[in-house]
C-alpha atoms as a PDB file:
ATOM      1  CA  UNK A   1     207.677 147.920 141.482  1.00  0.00           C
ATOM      2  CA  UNK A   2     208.222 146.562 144.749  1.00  0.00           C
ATOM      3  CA  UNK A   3     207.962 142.993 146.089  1.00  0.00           C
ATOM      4  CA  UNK A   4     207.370 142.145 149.717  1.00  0.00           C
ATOM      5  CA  UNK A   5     210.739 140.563 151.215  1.00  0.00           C
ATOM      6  CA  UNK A   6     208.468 138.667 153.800  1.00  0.00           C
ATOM      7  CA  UNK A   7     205.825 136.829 151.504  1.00  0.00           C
ATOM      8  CA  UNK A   8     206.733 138.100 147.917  1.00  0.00           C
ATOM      9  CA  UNK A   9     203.731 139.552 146.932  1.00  0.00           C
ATOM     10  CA  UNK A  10     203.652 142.733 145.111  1.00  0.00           C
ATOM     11  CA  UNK A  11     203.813 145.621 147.074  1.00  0.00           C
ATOM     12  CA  UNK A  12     201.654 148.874 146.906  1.00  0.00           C
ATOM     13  CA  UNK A  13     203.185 152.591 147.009  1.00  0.00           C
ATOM     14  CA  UNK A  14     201.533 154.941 149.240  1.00  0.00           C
ATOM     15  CA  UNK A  15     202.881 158.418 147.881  1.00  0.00           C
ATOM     16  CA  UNK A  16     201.447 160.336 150.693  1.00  0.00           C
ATOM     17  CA  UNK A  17     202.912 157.947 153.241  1.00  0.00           C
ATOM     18  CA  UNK A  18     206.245 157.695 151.467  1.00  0.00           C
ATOM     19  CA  UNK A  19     205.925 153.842 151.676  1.00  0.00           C
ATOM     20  CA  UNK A  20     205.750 150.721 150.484  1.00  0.00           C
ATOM     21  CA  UNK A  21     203.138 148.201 151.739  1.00  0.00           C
ATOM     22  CA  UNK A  22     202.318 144.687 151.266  1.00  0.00           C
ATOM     23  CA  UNK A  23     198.682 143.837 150.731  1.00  0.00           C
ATOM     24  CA  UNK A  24     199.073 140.194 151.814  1.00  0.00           C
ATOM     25  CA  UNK A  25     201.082 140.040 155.021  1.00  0.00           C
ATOM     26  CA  UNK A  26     200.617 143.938 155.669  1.00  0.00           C
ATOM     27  CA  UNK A  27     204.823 144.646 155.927  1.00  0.00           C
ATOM     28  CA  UNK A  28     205.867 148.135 155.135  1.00  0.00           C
ATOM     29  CA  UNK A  29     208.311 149.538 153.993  1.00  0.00           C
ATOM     30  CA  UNK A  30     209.518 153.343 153.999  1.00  0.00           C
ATOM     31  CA  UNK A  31     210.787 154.904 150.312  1.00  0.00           C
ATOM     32  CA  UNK A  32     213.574 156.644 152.137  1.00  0.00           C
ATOM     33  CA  UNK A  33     215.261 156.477 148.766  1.00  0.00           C
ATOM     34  CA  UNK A  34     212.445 157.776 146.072  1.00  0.00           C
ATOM     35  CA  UNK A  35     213.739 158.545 142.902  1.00  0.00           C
ATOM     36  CA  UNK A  36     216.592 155.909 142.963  1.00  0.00           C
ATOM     37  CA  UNK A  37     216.053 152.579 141.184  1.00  0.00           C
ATOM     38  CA  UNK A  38     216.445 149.827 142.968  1.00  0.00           C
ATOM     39  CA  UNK A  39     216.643 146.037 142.029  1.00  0.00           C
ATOM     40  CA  UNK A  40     215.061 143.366 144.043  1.00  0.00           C
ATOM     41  CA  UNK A  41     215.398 139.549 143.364  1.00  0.00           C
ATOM     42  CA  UNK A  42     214.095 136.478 145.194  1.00  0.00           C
ATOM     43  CA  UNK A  43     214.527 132.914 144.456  1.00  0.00           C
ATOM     44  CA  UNK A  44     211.787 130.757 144.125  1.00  0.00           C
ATOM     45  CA  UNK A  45     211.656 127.330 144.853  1.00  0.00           C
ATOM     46  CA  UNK A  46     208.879 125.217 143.519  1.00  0.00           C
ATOM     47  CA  UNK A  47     207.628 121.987 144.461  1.00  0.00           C
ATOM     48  CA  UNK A  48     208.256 119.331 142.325  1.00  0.00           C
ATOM     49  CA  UNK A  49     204.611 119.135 141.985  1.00  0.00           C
ATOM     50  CA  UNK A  50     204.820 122.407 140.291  1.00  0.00           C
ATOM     51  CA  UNK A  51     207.717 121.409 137.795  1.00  0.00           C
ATOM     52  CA  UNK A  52     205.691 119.239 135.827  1.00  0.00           C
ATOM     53  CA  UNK A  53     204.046 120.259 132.744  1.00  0.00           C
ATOM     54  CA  UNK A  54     200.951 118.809 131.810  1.00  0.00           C
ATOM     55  CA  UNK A  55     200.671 118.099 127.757  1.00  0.00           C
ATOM     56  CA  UNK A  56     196.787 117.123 126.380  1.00  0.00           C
ATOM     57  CA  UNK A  57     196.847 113.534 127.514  1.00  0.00           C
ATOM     58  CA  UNK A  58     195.680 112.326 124.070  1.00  0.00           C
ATOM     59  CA  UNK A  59     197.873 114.238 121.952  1.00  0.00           C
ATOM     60  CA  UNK A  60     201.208 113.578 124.025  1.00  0.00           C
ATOM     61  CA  UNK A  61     202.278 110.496 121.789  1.00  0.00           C
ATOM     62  CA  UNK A  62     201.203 111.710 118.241  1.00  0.00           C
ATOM     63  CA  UNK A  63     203.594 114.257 116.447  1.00  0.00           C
ATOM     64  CA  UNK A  64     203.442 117.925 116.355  1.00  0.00           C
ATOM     65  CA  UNK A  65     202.524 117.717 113.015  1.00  0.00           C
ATOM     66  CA  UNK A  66     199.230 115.919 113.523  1.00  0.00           C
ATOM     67  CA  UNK A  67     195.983 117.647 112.953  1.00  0.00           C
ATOM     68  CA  UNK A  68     192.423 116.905 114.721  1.00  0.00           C
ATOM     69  CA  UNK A  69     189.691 115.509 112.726  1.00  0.00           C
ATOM     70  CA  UNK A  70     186.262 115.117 114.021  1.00  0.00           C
ATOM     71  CA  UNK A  71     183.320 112.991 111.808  1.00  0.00           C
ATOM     72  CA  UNK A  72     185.355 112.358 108.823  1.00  0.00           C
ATOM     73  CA  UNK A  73     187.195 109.291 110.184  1.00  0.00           C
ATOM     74  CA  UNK A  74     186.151 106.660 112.433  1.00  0.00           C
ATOM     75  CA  UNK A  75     188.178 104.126 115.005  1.00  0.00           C
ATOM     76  CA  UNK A  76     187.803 100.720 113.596  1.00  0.00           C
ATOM     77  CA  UNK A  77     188.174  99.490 117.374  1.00  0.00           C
ATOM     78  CA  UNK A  78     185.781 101.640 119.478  1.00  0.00           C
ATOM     79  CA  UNK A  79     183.730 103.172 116.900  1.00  0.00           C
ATOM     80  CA  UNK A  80     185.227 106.950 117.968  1.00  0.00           C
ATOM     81  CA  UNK A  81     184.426 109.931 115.302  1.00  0.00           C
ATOM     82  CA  UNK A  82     187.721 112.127 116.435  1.00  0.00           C
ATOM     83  CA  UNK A  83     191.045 111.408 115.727  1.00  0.00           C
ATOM     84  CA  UNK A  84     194.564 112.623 115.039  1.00  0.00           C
ATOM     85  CA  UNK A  85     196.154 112.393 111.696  1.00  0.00           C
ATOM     86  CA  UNK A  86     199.395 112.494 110.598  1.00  0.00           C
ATOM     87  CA  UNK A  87     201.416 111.649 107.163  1.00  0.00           C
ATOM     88  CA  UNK A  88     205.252 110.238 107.267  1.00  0.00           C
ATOM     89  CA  UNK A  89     206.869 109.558 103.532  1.00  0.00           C
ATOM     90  CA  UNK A  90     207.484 105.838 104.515  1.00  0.00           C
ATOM     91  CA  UNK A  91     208.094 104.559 101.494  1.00  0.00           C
ATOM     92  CA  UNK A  92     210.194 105.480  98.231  1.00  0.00           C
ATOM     93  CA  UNK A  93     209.663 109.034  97.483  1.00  0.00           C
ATOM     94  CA  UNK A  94     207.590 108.409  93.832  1.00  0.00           C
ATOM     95  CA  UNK A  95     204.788 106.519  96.364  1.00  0.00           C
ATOM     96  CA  UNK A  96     202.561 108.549  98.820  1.00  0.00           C
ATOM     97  CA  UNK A  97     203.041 109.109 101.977  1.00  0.00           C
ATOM     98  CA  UNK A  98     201.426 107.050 104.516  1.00  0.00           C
ATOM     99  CA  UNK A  99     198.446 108.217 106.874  1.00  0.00           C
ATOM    100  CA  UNK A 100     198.536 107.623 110.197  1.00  0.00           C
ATOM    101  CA  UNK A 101     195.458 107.861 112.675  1.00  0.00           C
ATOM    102  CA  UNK A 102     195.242 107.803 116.796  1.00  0.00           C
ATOM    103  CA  UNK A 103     191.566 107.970 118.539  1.00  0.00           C
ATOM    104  CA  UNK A 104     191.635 110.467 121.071  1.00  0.00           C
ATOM    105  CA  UNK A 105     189.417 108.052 123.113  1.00  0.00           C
ATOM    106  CA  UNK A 106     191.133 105.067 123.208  1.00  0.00           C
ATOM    107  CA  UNK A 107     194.321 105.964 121.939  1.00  0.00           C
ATOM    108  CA  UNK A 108     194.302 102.723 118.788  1.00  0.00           C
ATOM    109  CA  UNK A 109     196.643 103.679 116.112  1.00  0.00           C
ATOM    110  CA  UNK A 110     196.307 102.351 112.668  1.00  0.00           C
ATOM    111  CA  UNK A 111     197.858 103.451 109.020  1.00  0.00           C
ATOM    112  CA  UNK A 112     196.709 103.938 105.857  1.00  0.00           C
ATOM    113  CA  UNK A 113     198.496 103.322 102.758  1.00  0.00           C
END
Protein backbone atom coordinates (compact mmCIF):
# COMPACT_ATOMS: atom_id res chain seq x y z
CA UNK A 1 0.00 0.00 0.00
CA UNK A 2 1.15 3.09 -1.40
CA UNK A 3 0.03 6.70 -0.85
CA UNK A 4 0.56 9.47 -3.35
CA UNK A 5 3.33 11.98 -1.89
CA UNK A 6 1.64 14.79 -4.06
CA UNK A 7 -2.16 14.60 -3.00
CA UNK A 8 -2.24 11.55 -0.55
CA UNK A 9 -4.56 9.49 -2.12
CA UNK A 10 -4.06 5.86 -2.34
CA UNK A 11 -2.05 4.75 -4.97
CA UNK A 12 -2.64 1.83 -7.50
CA UNK A 13 0.15 -0.90 -8.47
CA UNK A 14 0.53 -1.61 -12.01
CA UNK A 15 2.52 -5.05 -11.93
CA UNK A 16 3.12 -5.05 -15.57
CA UNK A 17 4.37 -1.47 -15.50
CA UNK A 18 6.40 -1.98 -12.35
CA UNK A 19 4.69 1.18 -10.89
CA UNK A 20 2.87 2.93 -8.70
CA UNK A 21 0.16 5.41 -9.83
CA UNK A 22 -2.10 7.84 -8.31
CA UNK A 23 -5.68 7.80 -9.49
CA UNK A 24 -6.38 11.39 -8.37
CA UNK A 25 -3.55 13.64 -9.50
CA UNK A 26 -2.16 10.88 -12.00
CA UNK A 27 1.74 10.91 -10.27
CA UNK A 28 3.69 7.78 -10.75
CA UNK A 29 5.87 6.24 -9.28
CA UNK A 30 8.38 3.35 -10.39
CA UNK A 31 8.68 0.04 -7.82
CA UNK A 32 12.39 0.04 -8.43
CA UNK A 33 12.47 -1.66 -5.06
CA UNK A 34 9.61 -4.60 -5.25
CA UNK A 35 9.80 -6.96 -2.66
CA UNK A 36 11.18 -4.52 0.03
CA UNK A 37 8.75 -2.99 2.54
CA UNK A 38 8.66 0.30 2.75
CA UNK A 39 6.98 2.78 5.26
CA UNK A 40 5.36 5.94 4.22
CA UNK A 41 3.89 8.61 6.64
CA UNK A 42 2.27 12.00 6.06
CA UNK A 43 0.95 14.44 8.45
CA UNK A 44 -2.32 15.67 8.22
CA UNK A 45 -3.51 18.82 9.21
CA UNK A 46 -7.17 19.41 9.64
CA UNK A 47 -9.14 22.41 9.79
CA UNK A 48 -10.46 23.31 12.87
CA UNK A 49 -13.72 22.88 11.25
CA UNK A 50 -12.90 19.28 11.06
CA UNK A 51 -11.80 18.90 14.84
CA UNK A 52 -15.09 19.24 16.15
CA UNK A 53 -17.23 16.41 16.99
CA UNK A 54 -20.74 16.68 16.67
CA UNK A 55 -22.78 14.79 19.72
CA UNK A 56 -26.94 14.34 19.07
CA UNK A 57 -27.88 17.87 19.95
CA UNK A 58 -30.63 16.66 22.33
CA UNK A 59 -28.83 14.11 24.12
CA UNK A 60 -25.51 16.22 24.73
CA UNK A 61 -26.67 17.46 28.31
CA UNK A 62 -28.43 14.26 29.69
CA UNK A 63 -26.09 11.42 31.07
CA UNK A 64 -24.81 8.43 29.37
CA UNK A 65 -26.91 6.51 31.34
CA UNK A 66 -30.20 7.89 30.05
CA UNK A 67 -32.45 5.83 27.93
CA UNK A 68 -35.07 7.09 25.12
CA UNK A 69 -38.66 6.72 25.71
CA UNK A 70 -41.20 7.44 23.15
CA UNK A 71 -45.34 7.50 24.12
CA UNK A 72 -45.00 6.44 27.62
CA UNK A 73 -44.16 9.89 29.05
CA UNK A 74 -45.22 13.21 28.10
CA UNK A 75 -43.56 16.97 28.53
CA UNK A 76 -45.74 18.80 30.89
CA UNK A 77 -44.50 22.08 28.98
CA UNK A 78 -44.87 21.36 25.22
CA UNK A 79 -46.95 18.39 25.25
CA UNK A 80 -43.81 16.18 23.55
CA UNK A 81 -44.30 12.13 23.64
CA UNK A 82 -40.25 11.41 23.59
CA UNK A 83 -38.01 11.92 26.20
CA UNK A 84 -34.84 10.92 28.00
CA UNK A 85 -34.85 9.28 31.33
CA UNK A 86 -32.51 8.89 33.79
CA UNK A 87 -32.43 7.73 37.70
CA UNK A 88 -29.73 9.32 40.32
CA UNK A 89 -30.05 7.81 44.14
CA UNK A 90 -30.63 11.42 45.49
CA UNK A 91 -31.75 10.70 48.55
CA UNK A 92 -30.85 8.24 51.56
CA UNK A 93 -30.18 4.91 50.17
CA UNK A 94 -33.54 3.01 51.94
CA UNK A 95 -35.68 5.73 49.52
CA UNK A 96 -35.83 5.34 45.65
CA UNK A 97 -34.02 6.83 43.41
CA UNK A 98 -35.23 9.81 41.70
CA UNK A 99 -36.38 9.97 37.90
CA UNK A 100 -35.30 12.43 35.86
CA UNK A 101 -36.85 13.39 32.35
CA UNK A 102 -35.51 15.87 29.34
CA UNK A 103 -37.87 16.39 26.06
CA UNK A 104 -35.88 15.92 23.15
CA UNK A 105 -37.92 18.82 21.63
CA UNK A 106 -37.63 21.43 23.85
CA UNK A 107 -35.07 20.30 26.04
CA UNK A 108 -37.55 21.00 29.76
CA UNK A 109 -36.22 18.89 32.47
CA UNK A 110 -38.31 17.86 35.34
CA UNK A 111 -37.95 14.98 38.25
CA UNK A 112 -39.91 12.58 39.66
CA UNK A 113 -39.82 11.41 43.09
Amino acid sequence: MMFCPKCGNLMSFNASSRTWRCSRCGHQIEANNAGRQMTLSKVIRHSEKEKIVIIEENRASVPPTAVLIKDQVRCSKCGHNEVFAWQIQTRAADEPPTTFYRCTKCGHTWREY
